[in-house]
C-alpha atoms as a PDB file:
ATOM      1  CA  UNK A   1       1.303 -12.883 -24.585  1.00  0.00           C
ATOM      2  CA  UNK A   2       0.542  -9.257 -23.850  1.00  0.00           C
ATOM      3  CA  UNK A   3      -0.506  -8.910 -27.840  1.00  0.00           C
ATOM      4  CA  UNK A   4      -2.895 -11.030 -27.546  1.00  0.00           C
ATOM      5  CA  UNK A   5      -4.853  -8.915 -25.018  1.00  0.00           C
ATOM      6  CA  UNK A   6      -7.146  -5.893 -25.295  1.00  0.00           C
ATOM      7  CA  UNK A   7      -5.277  -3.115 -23.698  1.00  0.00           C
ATOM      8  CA  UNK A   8      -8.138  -2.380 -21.499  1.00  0.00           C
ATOM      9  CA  UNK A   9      -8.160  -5.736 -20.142  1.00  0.00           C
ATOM     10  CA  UNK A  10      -4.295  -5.458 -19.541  1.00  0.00           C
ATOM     11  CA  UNK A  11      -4.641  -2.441 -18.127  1.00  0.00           C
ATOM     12  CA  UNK A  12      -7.737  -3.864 -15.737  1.00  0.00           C
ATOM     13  CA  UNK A  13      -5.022  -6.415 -14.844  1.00  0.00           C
ATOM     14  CA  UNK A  14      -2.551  -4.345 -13.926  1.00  0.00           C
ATOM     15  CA  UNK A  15      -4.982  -1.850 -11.604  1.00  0.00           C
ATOM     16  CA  UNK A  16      -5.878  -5.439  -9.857  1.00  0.00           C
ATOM     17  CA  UNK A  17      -2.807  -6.968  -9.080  1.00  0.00           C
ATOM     18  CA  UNK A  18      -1.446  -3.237  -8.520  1.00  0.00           C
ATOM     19  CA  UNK A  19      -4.408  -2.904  -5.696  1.00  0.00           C
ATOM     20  CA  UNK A  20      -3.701  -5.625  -4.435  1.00  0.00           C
ATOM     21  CA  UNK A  21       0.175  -5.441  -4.188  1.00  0.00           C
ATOM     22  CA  UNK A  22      -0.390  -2.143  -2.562  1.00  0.00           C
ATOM     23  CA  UNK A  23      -2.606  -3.388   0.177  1.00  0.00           C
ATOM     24  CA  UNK A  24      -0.066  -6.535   0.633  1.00  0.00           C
ATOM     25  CA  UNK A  25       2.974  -3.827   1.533  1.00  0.00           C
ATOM     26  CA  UNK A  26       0.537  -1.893   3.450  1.00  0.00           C
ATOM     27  CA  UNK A  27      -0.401  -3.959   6.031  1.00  0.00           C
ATOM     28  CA  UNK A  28       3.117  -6.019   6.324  1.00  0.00           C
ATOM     29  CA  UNK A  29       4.395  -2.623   6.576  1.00  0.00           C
ATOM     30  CA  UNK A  30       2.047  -1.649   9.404  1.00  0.00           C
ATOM     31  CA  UNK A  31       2.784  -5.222  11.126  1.00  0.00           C
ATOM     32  CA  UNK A  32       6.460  -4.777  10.476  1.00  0.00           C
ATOM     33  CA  UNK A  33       6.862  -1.281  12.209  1.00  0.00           C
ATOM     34  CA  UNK A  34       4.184  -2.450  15.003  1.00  0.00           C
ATOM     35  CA  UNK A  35       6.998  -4.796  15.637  1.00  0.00           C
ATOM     36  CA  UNK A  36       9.984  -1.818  15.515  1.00  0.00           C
ATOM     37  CA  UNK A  37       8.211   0.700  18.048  1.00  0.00           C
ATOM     38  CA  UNK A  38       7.643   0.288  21.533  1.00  0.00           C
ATOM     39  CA  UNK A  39       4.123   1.049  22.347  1.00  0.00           C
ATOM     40  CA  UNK A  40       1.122  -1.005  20.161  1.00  0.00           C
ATOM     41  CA  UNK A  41       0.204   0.835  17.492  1.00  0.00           C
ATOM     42  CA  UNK A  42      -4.243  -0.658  17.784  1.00  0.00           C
ATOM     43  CA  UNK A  43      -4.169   0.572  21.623  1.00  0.00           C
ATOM     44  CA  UNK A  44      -2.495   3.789  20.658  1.00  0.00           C
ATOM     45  CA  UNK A  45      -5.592   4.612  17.737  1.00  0.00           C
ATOM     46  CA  UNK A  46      -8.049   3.237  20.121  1.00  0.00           C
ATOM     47  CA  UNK A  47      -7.016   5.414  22.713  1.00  0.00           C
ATOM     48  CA  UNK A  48      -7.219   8.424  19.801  1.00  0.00           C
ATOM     49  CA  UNK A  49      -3.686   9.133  19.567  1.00  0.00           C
ATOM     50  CA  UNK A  50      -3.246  11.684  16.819  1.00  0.00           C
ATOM     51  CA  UNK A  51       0.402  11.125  16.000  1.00  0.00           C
ATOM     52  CA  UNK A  52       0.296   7.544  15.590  1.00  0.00           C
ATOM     53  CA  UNK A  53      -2.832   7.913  13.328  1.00  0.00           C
ATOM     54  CA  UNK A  54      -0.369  10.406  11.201  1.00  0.00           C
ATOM     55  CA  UNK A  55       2.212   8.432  11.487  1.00  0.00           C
ATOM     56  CA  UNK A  56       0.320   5.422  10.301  1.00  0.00           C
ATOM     57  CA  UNK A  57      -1.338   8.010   7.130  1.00  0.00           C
ATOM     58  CA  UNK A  58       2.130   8.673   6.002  1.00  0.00           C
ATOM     59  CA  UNK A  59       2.852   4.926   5.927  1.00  0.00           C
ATOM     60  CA  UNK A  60       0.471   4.409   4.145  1.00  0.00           C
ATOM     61  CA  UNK A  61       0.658   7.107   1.469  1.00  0.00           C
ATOM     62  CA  UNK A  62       4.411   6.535   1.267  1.00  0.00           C
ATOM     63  CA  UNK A  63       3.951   2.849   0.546  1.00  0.00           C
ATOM     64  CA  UNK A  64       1.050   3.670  -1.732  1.00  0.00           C
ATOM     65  CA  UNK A  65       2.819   6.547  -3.815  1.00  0.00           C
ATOM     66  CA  UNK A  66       5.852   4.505  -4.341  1.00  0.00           C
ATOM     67  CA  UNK A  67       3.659   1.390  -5.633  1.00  0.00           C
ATOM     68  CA  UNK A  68       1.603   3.331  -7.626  1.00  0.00           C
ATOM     69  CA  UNK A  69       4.448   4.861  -9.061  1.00  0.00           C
ATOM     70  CA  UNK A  70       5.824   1.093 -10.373  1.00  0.00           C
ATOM     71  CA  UNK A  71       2.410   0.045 -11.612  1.00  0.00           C
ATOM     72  CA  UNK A  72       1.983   2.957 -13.164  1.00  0.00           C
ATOM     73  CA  UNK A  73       5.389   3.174 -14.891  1.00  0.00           C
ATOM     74  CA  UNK A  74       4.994  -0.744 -15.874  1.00  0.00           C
ATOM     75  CA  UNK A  75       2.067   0.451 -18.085  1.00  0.00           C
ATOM     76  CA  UNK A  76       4.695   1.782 -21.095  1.00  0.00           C
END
């Protein structure tokens, strides 16, 4: 199947469904540990908590390094 398509429309593919895997784990990751700390995580940024907005950042970046990371290996 994959010879059949251009490269740059496999590769447009894969930076879609990559983008949108990524936001997927993102925000059931966010949901999940909303439900794993004690305090809620919306009133906390609202408020301008600083260390739940880092805490949230590093979520995120984890999650998004270690996604890109697959998509980007699955490109060989």
């Amino acid at each position: 199947m994959t010879d059949s398509l251009d490269p740059v429309v496999l590769n447009l593919l894969y930076v879609f469904f990559g983008g949108v895997l990524t936001l997927f784990f993102m925000w059931t990751g966010c949901k999940l540990f909303s439900h794993l700390v004690s305090f809620s995580i919306p009133e906390q940024l609202q408020e301008g908590n600083v260390a739940v907005g880092l805490m949230i950042m590093g979520m995120f970046i984890g999650i998004g390094t270690a996604l890109g990371l697959v998509v980007g290996l699955g490109l060989n």
